[in-house]
PDB file of N, CA and C in Angstrom:
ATOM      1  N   UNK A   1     -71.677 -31.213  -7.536  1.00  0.00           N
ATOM      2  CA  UNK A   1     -71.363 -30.167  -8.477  1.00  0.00           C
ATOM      3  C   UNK A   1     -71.674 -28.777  -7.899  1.00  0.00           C
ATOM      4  N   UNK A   2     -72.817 -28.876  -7.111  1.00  0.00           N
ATOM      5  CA  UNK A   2     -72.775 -27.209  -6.720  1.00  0.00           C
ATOM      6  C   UNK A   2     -71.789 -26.855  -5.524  1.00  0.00           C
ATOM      7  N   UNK A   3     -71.419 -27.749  -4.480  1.00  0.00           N
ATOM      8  CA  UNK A   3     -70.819 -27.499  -3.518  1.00  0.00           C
ATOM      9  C   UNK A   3     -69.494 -27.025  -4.516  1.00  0.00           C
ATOM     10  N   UNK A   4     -68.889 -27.544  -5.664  1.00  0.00           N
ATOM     11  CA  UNK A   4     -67.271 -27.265  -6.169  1.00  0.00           C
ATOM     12  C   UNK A   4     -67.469 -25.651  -7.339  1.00  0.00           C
ATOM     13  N   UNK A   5     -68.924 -25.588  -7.161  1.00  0.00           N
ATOM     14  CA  UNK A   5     -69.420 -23.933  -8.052  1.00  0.00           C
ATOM     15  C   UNK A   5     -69.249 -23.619  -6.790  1.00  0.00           C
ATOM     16  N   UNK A   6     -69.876 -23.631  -5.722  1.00  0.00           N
ATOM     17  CA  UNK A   6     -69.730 -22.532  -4.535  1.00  0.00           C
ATOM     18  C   UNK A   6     -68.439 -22.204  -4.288  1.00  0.00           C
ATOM     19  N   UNK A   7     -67.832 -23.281  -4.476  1.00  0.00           N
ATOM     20  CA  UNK A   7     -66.137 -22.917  -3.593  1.00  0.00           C
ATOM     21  C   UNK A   7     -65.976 -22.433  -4.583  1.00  0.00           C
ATOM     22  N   UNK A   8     -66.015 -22.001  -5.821  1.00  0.00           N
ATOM     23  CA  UNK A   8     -65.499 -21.489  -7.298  1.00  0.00           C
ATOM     24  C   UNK A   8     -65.034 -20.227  -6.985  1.00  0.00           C
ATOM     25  N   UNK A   9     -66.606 -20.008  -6.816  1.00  0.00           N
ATOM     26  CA  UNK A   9     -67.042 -18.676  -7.029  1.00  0.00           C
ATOM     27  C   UNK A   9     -67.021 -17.809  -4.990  1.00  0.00           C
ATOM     28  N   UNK A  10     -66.760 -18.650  -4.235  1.00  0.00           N
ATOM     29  CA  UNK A  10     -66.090 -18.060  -3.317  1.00  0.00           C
ATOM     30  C   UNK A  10     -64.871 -17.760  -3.584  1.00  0.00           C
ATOM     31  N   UNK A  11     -63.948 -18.243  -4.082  1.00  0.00           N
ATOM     32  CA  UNK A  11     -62.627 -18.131  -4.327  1.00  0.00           C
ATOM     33  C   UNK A  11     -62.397 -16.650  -5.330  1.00  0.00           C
ATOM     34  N   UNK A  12     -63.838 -17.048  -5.548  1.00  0.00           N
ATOM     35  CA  UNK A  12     -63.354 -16.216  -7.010  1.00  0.00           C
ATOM     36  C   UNK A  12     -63.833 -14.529  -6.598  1.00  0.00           C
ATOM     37  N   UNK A  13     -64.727 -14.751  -6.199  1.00  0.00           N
ATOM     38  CA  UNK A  13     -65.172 -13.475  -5.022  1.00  0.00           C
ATOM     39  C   UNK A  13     -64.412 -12.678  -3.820  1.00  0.00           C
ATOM     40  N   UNK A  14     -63.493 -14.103  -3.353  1.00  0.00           N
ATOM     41  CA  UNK A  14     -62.491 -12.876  -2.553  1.00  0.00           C
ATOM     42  C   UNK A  14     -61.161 -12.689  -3.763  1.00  0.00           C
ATOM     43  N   UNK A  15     -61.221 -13.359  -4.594  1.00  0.00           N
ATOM     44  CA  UNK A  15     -59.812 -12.477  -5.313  1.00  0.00           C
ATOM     45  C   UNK A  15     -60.275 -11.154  -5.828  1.00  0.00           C
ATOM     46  N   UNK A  16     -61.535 -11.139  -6.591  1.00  0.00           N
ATOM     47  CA  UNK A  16     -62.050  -9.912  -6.725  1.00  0.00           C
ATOM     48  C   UNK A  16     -62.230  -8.848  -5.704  1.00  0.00           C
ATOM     49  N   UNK A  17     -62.299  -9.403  -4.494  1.00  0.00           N
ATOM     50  CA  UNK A  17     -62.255  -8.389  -3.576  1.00  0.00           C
ATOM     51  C   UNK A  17     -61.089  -7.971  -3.469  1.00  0.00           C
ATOM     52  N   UNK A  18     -59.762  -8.975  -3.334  1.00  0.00           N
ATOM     53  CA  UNK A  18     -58.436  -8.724  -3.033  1.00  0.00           C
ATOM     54  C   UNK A  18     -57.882  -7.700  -4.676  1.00  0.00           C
ATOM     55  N   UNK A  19     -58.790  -7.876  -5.054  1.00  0.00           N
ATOM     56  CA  UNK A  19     -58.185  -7.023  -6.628  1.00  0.00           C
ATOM     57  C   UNK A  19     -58.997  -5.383  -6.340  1.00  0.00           C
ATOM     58  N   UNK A  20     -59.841  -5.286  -5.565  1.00  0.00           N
ATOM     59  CA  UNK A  20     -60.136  -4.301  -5.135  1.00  0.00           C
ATOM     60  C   UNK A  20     -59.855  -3.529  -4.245  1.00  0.00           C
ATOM     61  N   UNK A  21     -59.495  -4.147  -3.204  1.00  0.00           N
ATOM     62  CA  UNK A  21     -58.854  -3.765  -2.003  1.00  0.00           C
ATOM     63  C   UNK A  21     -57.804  -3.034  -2.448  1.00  0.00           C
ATOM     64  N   UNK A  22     -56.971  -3.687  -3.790  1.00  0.00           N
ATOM     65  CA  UNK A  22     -55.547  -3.321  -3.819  1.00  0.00           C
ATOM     66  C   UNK A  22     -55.514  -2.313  -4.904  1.00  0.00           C
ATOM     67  N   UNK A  23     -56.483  -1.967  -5.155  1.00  0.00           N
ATOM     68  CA  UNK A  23     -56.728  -1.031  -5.959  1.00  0.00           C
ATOM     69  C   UNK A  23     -57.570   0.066  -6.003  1.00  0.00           C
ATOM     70  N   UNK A  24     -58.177   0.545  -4.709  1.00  0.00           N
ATOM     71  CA  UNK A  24     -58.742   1.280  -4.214  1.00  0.00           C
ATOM     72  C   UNK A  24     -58.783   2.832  -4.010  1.00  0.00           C
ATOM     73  N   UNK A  25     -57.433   2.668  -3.325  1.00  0.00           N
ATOM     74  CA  UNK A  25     -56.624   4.417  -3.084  1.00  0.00           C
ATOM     75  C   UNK A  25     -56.519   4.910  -4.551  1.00  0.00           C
ATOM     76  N   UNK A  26     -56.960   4.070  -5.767  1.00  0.00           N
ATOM     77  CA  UNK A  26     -56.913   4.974  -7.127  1.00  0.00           C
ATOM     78  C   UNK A  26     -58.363   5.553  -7.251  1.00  0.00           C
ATOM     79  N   UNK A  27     -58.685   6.188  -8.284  1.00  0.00           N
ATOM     80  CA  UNK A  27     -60.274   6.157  -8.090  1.00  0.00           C
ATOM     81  C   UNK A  27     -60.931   5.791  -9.642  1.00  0.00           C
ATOM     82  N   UNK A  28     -59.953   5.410 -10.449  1.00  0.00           N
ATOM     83  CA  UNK A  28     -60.608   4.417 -11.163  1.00  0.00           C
ATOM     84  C   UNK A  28     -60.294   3.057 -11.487  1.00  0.00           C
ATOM     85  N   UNK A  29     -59.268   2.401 -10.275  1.00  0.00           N
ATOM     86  CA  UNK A  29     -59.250   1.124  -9.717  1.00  0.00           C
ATOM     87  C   UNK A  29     -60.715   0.733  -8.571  1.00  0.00           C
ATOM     88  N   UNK A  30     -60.962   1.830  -7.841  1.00  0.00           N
ATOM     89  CA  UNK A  30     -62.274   1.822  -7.487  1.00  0.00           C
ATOM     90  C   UNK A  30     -63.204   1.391  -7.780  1.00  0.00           C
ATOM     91  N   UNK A  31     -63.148   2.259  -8.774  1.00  0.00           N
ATOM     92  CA  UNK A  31     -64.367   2.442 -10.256  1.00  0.00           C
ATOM     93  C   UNK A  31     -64.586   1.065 -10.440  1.00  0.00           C
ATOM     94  N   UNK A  32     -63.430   0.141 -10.739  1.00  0.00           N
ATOM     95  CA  UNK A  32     -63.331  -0.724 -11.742  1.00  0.00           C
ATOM     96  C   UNK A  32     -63.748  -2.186 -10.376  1.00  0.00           C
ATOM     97  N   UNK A  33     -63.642  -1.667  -9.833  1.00  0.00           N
ATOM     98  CA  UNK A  33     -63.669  -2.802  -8.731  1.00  0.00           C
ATOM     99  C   UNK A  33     -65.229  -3.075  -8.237  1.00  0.00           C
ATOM    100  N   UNK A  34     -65.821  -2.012  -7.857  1.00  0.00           N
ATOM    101  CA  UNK A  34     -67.129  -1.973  -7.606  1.00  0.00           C
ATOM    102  C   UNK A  34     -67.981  -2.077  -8.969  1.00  0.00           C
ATOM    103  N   UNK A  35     -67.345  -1.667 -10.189  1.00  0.00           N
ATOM    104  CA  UNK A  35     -68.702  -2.113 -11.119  1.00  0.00           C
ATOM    105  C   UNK A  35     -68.298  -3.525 -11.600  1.00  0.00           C
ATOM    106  N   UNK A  36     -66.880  -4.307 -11.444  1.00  0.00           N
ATOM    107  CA  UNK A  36     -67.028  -5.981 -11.892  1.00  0.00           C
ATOM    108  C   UNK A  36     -68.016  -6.232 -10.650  1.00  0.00           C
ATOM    109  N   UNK A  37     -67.535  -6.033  -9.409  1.00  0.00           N
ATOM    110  CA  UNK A  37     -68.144  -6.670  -8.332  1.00  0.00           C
ATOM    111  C   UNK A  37     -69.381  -6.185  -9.226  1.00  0.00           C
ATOM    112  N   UNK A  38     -70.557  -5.363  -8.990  1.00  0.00           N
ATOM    113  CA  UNK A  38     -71.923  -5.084  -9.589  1.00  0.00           C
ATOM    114  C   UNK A  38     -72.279  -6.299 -10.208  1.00  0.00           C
ATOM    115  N   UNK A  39     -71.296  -6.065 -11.809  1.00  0.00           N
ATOM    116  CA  UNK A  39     -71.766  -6.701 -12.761  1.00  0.00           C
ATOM    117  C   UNK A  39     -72.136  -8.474 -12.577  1.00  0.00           C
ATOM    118  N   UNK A  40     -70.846  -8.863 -11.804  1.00  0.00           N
ATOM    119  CA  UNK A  40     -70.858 -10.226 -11.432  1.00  0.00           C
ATOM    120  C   UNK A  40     -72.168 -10.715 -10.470  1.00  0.00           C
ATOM    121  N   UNK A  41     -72.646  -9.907 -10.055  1.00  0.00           N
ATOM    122  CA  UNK A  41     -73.503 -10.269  -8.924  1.00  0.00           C
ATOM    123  C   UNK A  41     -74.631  -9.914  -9.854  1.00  0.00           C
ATOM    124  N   UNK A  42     -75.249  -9.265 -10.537  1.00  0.00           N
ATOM    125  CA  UNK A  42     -75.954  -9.254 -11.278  1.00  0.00           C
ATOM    126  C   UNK A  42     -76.137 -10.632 -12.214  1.00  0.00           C
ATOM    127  N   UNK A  43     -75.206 -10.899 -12.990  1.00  0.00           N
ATOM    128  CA  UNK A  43     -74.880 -11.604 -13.725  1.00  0.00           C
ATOM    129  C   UNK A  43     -75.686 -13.043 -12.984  1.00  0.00           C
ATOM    130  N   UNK A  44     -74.954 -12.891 -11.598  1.00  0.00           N
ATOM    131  CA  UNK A  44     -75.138 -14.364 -11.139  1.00  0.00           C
ATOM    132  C   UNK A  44     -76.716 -14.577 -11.322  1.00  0.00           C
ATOM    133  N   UNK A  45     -76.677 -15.802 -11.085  1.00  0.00           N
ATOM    134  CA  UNK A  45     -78.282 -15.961 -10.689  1.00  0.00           C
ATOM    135  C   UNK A  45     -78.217 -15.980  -9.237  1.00  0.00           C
ATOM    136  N   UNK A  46     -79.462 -15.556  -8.602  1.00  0.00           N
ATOM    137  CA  UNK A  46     -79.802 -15.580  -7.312  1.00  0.00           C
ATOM    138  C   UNK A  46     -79.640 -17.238  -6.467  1.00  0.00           C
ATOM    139  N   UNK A  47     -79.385 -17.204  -5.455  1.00  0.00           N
ATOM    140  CA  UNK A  47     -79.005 -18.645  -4.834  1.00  0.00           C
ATOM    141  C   UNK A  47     -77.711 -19.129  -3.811  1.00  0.00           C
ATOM    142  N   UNK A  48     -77.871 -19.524  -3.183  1.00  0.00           N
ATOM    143  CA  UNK A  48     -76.830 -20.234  -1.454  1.00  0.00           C
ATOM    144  C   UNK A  48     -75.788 -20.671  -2.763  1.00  0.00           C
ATOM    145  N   UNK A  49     -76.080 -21.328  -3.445  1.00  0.00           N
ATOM    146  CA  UNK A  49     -74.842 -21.623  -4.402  1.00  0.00           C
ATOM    147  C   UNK A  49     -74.063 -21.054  -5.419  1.00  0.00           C
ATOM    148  N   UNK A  50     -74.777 -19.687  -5.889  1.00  0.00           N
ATOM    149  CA  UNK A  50     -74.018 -19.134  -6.659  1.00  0.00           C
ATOM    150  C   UNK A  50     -73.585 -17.523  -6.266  1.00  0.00           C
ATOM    151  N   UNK A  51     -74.875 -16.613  -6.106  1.00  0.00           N
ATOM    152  CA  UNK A  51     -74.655 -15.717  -5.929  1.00  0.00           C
ATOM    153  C   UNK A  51     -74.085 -15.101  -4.835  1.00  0.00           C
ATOM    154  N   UNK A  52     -74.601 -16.022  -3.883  1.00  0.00           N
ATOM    155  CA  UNK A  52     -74.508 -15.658  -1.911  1.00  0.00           C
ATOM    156  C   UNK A  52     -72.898 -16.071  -2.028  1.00  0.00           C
ATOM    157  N   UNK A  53     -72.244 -17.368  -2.623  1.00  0.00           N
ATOM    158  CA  UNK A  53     -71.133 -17.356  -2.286  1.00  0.00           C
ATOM    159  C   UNK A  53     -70.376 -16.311  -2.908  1.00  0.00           C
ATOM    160  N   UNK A  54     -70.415 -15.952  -3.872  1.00  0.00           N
ATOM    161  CA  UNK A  54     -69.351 -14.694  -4.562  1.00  0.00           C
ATOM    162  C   UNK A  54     -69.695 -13.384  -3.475  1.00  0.00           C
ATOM    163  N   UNK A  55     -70.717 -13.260  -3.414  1.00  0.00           N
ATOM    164  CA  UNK A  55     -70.459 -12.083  -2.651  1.00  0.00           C
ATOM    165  C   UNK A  55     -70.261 -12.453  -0.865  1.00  0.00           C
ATOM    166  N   UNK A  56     -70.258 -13.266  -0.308  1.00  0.00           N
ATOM    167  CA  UNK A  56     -69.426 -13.348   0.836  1.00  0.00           C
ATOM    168  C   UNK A  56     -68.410 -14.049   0.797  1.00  0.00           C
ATOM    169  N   UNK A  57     -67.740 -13.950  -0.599  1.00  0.00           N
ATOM    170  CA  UNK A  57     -65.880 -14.309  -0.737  1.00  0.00           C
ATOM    171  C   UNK A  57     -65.722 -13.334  -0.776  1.00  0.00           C
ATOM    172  N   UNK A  58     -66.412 -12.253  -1.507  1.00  0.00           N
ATOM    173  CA  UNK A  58     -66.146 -10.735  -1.815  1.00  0.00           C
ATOM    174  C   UNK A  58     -66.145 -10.587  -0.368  1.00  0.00           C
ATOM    175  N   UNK A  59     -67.034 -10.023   0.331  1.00  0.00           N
ATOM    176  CA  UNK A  59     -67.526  -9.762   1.913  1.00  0.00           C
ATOM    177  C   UNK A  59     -66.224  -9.759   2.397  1.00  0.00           C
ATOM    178  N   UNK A  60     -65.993 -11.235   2.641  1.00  0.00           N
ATOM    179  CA  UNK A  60     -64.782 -11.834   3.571  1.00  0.00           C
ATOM    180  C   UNK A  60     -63.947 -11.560   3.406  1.00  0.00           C
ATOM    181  N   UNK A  61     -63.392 -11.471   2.350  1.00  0.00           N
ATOM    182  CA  UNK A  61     -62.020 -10.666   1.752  1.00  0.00           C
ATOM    183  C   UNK A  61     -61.500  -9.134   2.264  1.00  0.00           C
ATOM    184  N   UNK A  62     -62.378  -8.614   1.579  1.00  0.00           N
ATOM    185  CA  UNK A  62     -62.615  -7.138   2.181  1.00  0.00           C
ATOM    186  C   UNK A  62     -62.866  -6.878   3.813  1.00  0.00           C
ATOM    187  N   UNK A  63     -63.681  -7.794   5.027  1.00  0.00           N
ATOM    188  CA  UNK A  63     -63.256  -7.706   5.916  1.00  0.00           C
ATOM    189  C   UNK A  63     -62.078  -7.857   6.820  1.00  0.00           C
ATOM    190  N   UNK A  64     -61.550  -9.048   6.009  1.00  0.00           N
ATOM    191  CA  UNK A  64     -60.394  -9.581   6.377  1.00  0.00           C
ATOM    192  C   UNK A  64     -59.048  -8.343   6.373  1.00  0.00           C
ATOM    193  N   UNK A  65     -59.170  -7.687   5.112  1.00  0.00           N
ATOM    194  CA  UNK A  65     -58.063  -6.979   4.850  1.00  0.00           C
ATOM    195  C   UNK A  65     -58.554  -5.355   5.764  1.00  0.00           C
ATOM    196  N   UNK A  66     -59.222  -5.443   6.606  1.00  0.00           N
ATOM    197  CA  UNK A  66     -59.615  -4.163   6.967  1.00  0.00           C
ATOM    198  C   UNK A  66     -59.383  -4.197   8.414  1.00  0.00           C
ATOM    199  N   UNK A  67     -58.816  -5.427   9.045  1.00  0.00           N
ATOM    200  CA  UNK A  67     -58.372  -5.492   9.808  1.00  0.00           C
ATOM    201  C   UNK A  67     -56.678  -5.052  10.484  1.00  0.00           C
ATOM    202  N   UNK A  68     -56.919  -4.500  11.692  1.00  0.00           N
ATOM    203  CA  UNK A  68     -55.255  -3.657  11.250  1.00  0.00           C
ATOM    204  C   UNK A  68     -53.985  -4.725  11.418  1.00  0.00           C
ATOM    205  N   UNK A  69     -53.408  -4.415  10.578  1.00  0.00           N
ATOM    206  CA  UNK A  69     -52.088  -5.478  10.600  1.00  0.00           C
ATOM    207  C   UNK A  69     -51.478  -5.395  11.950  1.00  0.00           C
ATOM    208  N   UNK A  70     -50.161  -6.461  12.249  1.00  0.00           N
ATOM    209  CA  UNK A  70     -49.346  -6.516  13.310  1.00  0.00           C
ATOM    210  C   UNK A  70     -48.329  -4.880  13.195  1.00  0.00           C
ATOM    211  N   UNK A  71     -48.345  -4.386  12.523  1.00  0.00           N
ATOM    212  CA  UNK A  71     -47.121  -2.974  12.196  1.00  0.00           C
ATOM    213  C   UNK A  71     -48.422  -1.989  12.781  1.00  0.00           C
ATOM    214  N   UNK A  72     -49.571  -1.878  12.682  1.00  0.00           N
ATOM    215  CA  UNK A  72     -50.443  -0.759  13.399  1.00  0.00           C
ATOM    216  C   UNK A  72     -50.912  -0.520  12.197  1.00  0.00           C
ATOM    217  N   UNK A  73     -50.582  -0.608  10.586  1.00  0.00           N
ATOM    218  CA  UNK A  73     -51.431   0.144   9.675  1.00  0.00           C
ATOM    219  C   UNK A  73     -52.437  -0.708   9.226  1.00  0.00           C
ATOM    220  N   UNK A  74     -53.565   0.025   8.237  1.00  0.00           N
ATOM    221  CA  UNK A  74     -54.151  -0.635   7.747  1.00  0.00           C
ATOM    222  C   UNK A  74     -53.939  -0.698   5.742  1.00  0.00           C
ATOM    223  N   UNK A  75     -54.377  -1.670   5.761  1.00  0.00           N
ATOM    224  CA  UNK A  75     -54.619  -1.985   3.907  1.00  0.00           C
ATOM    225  C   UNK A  75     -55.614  -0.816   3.387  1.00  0.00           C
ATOM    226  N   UNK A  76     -57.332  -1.022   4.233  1.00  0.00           N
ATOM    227  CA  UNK A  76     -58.136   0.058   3.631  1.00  0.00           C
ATOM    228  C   UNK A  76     -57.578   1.410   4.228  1.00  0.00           C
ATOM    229  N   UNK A  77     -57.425   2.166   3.613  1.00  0.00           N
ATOM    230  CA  UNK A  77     -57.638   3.391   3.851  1.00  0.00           C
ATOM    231  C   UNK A  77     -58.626   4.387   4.730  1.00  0.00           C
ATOM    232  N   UNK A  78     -58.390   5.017   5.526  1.00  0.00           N
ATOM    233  CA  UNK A  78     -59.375   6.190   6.458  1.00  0.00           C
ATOM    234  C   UNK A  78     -59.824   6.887   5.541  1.00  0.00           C
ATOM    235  N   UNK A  79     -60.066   7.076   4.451  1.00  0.00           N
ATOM    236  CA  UNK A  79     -60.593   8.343   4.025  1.00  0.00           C
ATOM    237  C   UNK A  79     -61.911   7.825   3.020  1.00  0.00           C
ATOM    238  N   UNK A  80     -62.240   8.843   2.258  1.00  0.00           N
ATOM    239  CA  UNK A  80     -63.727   8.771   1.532  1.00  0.00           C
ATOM    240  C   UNK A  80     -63.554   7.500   0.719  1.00  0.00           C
ATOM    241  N   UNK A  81     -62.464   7.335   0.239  1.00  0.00           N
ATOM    242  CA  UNK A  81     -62.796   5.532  -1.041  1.00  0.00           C
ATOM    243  C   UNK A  81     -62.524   4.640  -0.006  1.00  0.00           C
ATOM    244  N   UNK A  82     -61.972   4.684   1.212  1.00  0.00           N
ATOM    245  CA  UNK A  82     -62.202   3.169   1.938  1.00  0.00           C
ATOM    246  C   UNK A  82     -63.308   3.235   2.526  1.00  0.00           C
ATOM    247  N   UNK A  83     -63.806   4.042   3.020  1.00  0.00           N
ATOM    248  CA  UNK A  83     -65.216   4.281   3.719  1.00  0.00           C
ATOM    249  C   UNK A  83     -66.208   4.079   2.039  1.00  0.00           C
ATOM    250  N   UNK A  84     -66.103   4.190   1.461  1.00  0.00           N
ATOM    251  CA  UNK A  84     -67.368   4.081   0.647  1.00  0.00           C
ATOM    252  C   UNK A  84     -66.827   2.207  -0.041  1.00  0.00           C
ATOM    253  N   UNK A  85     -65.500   1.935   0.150  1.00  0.00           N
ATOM    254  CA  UNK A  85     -65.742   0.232   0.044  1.00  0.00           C
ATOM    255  C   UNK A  85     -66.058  -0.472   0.808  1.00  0.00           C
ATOM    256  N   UNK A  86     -66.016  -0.106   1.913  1.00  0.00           N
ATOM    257  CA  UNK A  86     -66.342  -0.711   3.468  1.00  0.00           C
ATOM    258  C   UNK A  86     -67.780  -0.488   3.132  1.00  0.00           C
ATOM    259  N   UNK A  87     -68.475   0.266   3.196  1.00  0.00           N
ATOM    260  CA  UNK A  87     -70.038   0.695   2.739  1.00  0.00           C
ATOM    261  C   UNK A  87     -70.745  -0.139   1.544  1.00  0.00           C
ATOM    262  N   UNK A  88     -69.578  -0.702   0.540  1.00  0.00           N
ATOM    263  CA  UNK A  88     -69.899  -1.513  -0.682  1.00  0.00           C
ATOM    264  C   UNK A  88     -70.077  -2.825  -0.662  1.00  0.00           C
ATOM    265  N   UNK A  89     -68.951  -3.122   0.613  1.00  0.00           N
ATOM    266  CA  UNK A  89     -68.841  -4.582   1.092  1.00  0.00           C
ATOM    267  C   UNK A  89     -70.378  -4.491   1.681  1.00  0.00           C
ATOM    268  N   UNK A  90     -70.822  -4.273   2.710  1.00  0.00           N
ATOM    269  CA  UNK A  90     -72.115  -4.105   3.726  1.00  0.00           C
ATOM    270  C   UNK A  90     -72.899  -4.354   2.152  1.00  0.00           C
ATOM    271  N   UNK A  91     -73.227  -3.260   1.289  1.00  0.00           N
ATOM    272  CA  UNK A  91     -74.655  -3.496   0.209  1.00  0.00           C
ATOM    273  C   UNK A  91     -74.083  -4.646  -0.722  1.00  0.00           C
ATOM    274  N   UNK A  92     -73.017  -5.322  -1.109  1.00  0.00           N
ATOM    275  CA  UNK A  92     -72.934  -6.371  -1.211  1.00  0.00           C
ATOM    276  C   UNK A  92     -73.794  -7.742  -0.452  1.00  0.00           C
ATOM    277  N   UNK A  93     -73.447  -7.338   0.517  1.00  0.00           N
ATOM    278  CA  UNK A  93     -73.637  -8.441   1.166  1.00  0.00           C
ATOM    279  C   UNK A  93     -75.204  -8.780   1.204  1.00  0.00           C
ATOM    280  N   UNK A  94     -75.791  -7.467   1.851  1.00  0.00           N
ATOM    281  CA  UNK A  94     -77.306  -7.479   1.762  1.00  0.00           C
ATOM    282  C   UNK A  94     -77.889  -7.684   0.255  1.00  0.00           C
ATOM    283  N   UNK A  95     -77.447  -7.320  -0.574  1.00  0.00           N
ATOM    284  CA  UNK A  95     -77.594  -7.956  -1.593  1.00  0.00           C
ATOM    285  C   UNK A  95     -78.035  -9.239  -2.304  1.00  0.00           C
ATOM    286  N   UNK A  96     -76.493  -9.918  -1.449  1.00  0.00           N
ATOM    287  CA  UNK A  96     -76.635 -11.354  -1.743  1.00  0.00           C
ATOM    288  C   UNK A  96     -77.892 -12.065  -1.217  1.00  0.00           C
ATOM    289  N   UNK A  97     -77.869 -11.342   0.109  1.00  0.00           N
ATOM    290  CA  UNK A  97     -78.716 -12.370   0.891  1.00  0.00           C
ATOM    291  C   UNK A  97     -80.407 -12.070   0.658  1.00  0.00           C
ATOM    292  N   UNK A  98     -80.451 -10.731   0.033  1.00  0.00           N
ATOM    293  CA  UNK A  98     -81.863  -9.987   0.315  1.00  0.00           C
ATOM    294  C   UNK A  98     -82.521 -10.842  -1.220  1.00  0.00           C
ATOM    295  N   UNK A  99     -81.336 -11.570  -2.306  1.00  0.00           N
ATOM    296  CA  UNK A  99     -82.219 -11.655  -3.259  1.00  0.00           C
ATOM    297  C   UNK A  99     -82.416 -13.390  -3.688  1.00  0.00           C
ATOM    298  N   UNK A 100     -82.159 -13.666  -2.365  1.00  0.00           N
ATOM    299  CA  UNK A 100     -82.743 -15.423  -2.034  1.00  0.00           C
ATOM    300  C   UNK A 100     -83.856 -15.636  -3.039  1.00  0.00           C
ATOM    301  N   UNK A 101     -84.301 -16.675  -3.436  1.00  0.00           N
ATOM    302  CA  UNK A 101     -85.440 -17.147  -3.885  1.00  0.00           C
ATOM    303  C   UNK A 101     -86.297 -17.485  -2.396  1.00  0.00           C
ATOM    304  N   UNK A 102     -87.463 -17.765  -2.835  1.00  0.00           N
ATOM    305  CA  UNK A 102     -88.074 -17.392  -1.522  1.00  0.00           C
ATOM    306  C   UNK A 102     -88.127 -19.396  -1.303  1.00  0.00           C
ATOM    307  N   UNK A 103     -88.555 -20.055   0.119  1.00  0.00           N
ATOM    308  CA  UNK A 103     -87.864 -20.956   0.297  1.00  0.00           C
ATOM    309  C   UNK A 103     -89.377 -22.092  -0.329  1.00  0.00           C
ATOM    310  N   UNK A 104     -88.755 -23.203  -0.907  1.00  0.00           N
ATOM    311  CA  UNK A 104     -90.320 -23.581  -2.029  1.00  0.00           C
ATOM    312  C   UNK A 104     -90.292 -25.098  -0.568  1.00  0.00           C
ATOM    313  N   UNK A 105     -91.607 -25.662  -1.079  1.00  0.00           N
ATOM    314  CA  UNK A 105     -91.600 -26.842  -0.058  1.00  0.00           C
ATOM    315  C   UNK A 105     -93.097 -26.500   0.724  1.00  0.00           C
ATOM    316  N   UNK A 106     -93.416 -27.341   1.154  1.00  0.00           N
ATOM    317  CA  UNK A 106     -94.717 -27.775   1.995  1.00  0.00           C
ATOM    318  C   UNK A 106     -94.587 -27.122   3.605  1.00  0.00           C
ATOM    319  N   UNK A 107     -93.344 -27.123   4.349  1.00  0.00           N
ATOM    320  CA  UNK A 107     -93.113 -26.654   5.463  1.00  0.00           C
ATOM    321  C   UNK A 107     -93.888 -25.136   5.730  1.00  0.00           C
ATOM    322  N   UNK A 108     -94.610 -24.900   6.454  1.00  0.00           N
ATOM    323  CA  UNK A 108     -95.061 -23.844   7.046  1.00  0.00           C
ATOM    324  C   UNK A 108     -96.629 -23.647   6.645  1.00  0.00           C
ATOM    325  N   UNK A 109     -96.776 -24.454   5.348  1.00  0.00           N
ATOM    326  CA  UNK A 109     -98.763 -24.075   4.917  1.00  0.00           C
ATOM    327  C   UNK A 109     -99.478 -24.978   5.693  1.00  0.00           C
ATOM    328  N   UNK A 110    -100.335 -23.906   5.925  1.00  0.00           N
ATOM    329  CA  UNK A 110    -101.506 -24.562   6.700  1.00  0.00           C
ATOM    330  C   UNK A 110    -101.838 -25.647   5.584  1.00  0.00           C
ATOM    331  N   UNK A 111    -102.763 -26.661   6.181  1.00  0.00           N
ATOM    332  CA  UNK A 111    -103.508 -27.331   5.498  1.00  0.00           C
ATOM    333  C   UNK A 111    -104.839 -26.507   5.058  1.00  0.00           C
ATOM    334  N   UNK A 112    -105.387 -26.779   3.946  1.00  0.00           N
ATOM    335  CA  UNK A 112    -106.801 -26.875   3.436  1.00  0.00           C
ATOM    336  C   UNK A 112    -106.260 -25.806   1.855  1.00  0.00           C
TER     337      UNK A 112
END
């Protein structure tokens, strides 16, 4: 069950990205893109299975499309709103990963 939530919510993380990406050059498609992304990641609970995957579907998405096409252009934009989603993707990401639960288990304590 969690491996088919992870793929969920990966899936579901790069469409949100791809809904951002494509809505970017507006600036309250922007708007709207970076505060679901927020909210959702908030929302999530912390965890490899829920939260980490939405935001590196998000991540991946958004890197993916920032790559320059075969014609020479790109999807993101050069200017201040692709540079500050490119910047959103990055605190996404650290995000995900910075708000791990810390790892539980016997491995690493000393004895006594």
């Amino acid at each position: 069950m969690k491996v088919l939530s992870a793929l969920a919510l990966l899936v579901g993380g790069a469409a949100v990205g791809l809904a951002t990406v494509a809505l970017h050059s507006l600036w309250w498609g922007l708007l709207l893109g970076v505060l679901a992304t927020a909210a959702a990641l908030w929302a999530l609970p912390p965890g490899w299975w829920l939260r980490t995957s939405f935001g590196a579907g998000w991540a991946v998405m958004v890197a993916y499309l920032s790559v320059p096409r075969p014609e020479g252009d790109y999807v993101i934009s050069a200017d201040g709103q692709g540079y500050l989603l490119l910047g959103f993707g990055v605190a996404v990401l650290i995000f995900s990963v910075a708000t791990l639960p810390a790892p539980s288990g016997r491995r690493g304590r000393l004895p006594g």
